[in-house]
N, C-alpha and C. Protein backbone atom coordinates (compact mmCIF):
# COMPACT_ATOMS: atom_id res chain seq x y z
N UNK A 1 -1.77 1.22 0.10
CA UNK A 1 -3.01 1.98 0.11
C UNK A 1 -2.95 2.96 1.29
N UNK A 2 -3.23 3.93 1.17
CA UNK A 2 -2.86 5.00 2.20
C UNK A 2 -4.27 5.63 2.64
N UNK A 3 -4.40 5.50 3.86
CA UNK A 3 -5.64 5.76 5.25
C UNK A 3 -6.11 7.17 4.31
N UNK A 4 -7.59 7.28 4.61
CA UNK A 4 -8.26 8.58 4.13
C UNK A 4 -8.25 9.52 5.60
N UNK A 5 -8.17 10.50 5.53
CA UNK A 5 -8.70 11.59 5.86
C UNK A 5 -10.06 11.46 6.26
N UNK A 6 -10.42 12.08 7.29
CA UNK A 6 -12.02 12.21 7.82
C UNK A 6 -12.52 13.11 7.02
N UNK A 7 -12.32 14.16 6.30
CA UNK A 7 -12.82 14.68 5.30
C UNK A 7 -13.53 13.87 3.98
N UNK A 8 -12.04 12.70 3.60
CA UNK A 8 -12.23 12.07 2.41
C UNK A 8 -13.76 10.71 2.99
N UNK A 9 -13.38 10.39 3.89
CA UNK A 9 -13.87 9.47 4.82
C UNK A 9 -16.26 10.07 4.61
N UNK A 10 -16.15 11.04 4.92
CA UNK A 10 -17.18 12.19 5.55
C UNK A 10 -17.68 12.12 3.70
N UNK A 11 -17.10 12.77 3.07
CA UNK A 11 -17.21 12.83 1.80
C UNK A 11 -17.55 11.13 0.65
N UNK A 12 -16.56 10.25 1.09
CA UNK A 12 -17.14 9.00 0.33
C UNK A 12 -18.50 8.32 1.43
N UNK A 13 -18.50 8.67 2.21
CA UNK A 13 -19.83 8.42 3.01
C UNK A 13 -21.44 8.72 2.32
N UNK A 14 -21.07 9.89 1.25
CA UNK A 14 -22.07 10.74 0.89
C UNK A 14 -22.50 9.90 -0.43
N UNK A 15 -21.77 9.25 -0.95
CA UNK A 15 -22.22 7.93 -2.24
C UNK A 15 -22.28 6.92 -1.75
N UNK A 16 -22.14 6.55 -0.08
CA UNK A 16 -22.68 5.50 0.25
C UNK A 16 -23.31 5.39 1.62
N UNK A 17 -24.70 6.21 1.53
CA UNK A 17 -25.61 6.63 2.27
C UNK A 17 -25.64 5.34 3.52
N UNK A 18 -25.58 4.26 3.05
CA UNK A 18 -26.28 3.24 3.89
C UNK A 18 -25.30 3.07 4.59
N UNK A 19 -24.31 3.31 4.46
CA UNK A 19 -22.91 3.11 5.46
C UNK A 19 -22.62 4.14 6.64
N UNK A 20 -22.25 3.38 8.14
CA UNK A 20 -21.56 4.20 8.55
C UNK A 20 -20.36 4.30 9.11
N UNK A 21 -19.91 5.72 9.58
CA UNK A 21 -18.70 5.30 10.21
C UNK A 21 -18.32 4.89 11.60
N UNK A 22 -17.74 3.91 11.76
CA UNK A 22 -17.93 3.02 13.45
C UNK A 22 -16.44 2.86 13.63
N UNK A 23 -16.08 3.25 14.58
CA UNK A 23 -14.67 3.17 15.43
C UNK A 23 -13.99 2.54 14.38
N UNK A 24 -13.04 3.62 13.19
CA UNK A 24 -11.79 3.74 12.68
C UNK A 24 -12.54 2.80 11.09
N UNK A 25 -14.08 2.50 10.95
CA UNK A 25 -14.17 1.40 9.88
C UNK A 25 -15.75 1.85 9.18
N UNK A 26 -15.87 1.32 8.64
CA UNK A 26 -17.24 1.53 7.95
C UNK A 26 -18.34 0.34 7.68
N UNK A 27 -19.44 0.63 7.92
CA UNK A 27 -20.55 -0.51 8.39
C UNK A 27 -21.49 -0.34 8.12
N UNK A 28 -22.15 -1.39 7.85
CA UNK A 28 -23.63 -1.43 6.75
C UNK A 28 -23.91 -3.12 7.52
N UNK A 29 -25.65 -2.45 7.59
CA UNK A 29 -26.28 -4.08 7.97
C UNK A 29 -27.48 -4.35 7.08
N UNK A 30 -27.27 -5.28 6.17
CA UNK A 30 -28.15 -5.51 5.27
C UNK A 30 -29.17 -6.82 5.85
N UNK A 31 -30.40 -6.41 5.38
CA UNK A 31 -31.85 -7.40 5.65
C UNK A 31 -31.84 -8.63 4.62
N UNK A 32 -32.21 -9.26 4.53
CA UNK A 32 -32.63 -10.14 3.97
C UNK A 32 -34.05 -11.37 4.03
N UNK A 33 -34.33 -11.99 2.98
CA UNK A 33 -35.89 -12.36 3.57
C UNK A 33 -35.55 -13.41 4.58
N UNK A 34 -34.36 -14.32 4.62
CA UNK A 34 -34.20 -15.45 5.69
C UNK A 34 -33.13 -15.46 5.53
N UNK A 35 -32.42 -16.57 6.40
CA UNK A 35 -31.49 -17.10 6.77
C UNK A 35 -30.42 -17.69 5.30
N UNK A 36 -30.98 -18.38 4.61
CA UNK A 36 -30.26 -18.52 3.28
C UNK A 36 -29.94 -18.00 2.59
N UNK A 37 -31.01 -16.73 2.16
CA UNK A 37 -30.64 -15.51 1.78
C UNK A 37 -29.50 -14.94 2.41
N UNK A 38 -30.02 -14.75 3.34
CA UNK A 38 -28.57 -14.13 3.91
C UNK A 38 -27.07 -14.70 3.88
N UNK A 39 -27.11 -16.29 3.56
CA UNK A 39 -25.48 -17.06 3.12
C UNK A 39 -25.63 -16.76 2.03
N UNK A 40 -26.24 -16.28 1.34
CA UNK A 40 -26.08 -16.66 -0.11
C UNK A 40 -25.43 -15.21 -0.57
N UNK A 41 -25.86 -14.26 0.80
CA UNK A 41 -25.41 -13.13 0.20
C UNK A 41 -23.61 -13.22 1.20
N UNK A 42 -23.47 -13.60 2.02
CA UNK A 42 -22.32 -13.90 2.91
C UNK A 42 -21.26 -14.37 1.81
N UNK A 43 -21.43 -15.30 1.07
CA UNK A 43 -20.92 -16.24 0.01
C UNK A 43 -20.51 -15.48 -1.28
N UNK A 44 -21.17 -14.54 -1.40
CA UNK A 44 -21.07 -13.67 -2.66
C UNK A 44 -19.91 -12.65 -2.36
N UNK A 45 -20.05 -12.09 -0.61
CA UNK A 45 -18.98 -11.37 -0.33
C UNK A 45 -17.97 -12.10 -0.08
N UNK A 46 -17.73 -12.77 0.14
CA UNK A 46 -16.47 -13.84 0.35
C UNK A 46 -16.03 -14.01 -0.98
N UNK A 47 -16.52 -14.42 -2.32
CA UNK A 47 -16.05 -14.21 -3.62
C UNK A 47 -15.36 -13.05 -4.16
N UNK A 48 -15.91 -11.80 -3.52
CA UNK A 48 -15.68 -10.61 -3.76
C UNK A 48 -14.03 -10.42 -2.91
N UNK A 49 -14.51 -10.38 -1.74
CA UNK A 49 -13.45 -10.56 -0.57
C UNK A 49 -12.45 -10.85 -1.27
N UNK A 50 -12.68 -12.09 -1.68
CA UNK A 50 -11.12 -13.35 -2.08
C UNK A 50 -10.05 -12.73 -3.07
N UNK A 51 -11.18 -12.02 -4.27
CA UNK A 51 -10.63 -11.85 -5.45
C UNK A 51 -9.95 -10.16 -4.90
N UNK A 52 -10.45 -9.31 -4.02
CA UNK A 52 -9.52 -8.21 -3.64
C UNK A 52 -8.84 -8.69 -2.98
N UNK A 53 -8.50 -9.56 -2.52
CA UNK A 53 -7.67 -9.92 -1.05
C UNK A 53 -7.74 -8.45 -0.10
N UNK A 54 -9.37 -8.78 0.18
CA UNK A 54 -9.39 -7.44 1.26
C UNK A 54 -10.93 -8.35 2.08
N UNK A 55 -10.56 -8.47 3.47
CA UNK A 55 -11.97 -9.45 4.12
C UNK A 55 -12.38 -8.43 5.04
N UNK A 56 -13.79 -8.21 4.89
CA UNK A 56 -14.32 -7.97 6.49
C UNK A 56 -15.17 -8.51 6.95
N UNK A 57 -15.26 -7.76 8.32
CA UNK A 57 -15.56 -8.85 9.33
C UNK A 57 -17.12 -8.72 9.20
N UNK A 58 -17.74 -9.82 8.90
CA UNK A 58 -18.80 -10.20 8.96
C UNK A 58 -20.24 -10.86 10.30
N UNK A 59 -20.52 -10.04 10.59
CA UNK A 59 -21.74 -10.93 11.67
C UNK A 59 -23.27 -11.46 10.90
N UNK A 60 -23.60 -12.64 11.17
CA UNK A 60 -24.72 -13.12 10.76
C UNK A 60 -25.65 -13.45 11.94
N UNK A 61 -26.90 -12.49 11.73
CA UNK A 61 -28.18 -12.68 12.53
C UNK A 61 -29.29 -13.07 11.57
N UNK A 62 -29.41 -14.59 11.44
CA UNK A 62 -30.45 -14.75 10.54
C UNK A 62 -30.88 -14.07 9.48
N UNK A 63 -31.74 -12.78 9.82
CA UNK A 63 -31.99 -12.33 7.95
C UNK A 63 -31.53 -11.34 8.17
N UNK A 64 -29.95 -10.79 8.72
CA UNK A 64 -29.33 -9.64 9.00
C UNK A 64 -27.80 -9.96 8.31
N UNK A 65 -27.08 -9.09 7.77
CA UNK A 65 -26.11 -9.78 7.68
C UNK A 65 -25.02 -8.18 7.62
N UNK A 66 -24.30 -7.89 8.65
CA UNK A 66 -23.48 -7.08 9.24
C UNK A 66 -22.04 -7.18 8.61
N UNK A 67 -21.67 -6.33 7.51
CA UNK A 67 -20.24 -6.02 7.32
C UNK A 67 -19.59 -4.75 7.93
N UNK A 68 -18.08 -5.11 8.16
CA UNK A 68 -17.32 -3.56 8.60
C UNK A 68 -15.93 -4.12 8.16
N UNK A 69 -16.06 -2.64 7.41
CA UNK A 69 -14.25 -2.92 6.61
C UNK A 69 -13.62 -1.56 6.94
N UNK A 70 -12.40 -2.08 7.49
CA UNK A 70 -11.49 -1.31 7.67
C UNK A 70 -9.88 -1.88 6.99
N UNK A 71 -8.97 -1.40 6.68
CA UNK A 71 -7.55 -1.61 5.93
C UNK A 71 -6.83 -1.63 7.25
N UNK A 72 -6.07 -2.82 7.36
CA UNK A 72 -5.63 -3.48 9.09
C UNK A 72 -4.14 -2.52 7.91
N UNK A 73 -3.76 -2.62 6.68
CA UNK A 73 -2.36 -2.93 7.17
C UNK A 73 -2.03 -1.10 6.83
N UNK A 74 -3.05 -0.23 6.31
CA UNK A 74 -2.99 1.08 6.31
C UNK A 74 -3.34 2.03 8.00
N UNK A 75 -4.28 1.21 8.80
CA UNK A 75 -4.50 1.59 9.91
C UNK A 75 -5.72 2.43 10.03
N UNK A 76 -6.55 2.04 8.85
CA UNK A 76 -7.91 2.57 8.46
C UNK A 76 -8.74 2.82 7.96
N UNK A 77 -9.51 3.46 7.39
CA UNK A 77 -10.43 3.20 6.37
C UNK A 77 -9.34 3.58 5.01
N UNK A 78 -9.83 2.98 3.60
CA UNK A 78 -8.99 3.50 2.49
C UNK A 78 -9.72 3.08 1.18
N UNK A 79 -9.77 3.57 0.24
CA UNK A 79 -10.61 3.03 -1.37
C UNK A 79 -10.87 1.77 -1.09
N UNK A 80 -9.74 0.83 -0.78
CA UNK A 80 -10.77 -0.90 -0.75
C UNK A 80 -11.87 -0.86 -0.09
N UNK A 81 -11.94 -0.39 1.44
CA UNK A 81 -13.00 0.17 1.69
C UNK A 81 -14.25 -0.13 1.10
N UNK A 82 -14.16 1.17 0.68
CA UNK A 82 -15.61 2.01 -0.30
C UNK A 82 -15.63 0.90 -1.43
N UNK A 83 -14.80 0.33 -1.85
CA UNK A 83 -14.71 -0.09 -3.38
C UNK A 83 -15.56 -1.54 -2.69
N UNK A 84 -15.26 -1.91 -1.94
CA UNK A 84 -15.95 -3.41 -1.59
C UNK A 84 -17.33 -3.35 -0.86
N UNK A 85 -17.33 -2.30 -0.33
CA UNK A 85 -18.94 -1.23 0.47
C UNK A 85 -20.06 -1.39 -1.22
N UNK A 86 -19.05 -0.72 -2.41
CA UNK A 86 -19.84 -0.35 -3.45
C UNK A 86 -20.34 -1.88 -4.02
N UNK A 87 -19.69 -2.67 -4.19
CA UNK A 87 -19.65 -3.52 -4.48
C UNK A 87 -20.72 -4.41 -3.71
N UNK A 88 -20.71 -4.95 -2.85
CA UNK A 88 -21.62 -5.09 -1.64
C UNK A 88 -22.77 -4.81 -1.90
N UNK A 89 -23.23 -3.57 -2.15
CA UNK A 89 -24.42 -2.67 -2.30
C UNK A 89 -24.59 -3.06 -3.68
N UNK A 90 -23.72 -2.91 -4.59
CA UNK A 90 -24.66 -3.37 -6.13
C UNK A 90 -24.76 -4.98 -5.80
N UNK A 91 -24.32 -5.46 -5.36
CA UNK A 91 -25.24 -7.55 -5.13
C UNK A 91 -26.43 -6.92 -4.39
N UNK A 92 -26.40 -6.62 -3.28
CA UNK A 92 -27.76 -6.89 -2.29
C UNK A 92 -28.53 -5.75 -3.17
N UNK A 93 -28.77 -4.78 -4.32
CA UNK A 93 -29.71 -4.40 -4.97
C UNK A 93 -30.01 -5.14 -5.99
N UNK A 94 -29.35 -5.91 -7.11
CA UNK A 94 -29.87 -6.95 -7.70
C UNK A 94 -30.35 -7.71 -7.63
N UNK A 95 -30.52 -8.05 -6.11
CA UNK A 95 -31.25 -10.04 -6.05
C UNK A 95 -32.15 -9.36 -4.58
């Protein structure tokens, strides 16, 4: 998978408003009504995660729940990326 361009980077940013870009990765902090909610949505990305074999790093603040994905073995942001950002974003709008 080959690193985007800050152009391409700047540009897939623009279909995924809620994201941003943070030192070399991309980051979104989603709300939730509590604490369970929020594993339940942790749990869903970890399913997701598993089946790309692509993980990011996750922080949990109670009804906060903080992803940032970056591609360790491209050296930066790249489609898994966005593709697991998109992904991400269609769970936490369904439920």
């Amino acid at each position: 998978m080959e690193k985007m361009s800050e152009e391409q980077i700047t540009s897939a940013l623009e279909q995924h408003s809620s994201w941003s870009h943070v030192n070399g990765a991309i980051q979104r902090t989603f709300t939730h009504k509590d604490f369970v909610e929020s594993m339940k949505f942790v749990n869903h990305v970890a399913e997701l995660a598993e089946s790309a074999q692509h993980h990011p790093d996750i922080l949990i603040r109670w009804n906060k729940v903080t992803l940032t994905l970056t591609t360790h073995d491209a050296g930066g942001i790249t489609d898994k990326d966005f593709d697991l950002a998109g992904k991400a974003d269609d769970y936490a709008a369904a439920v």
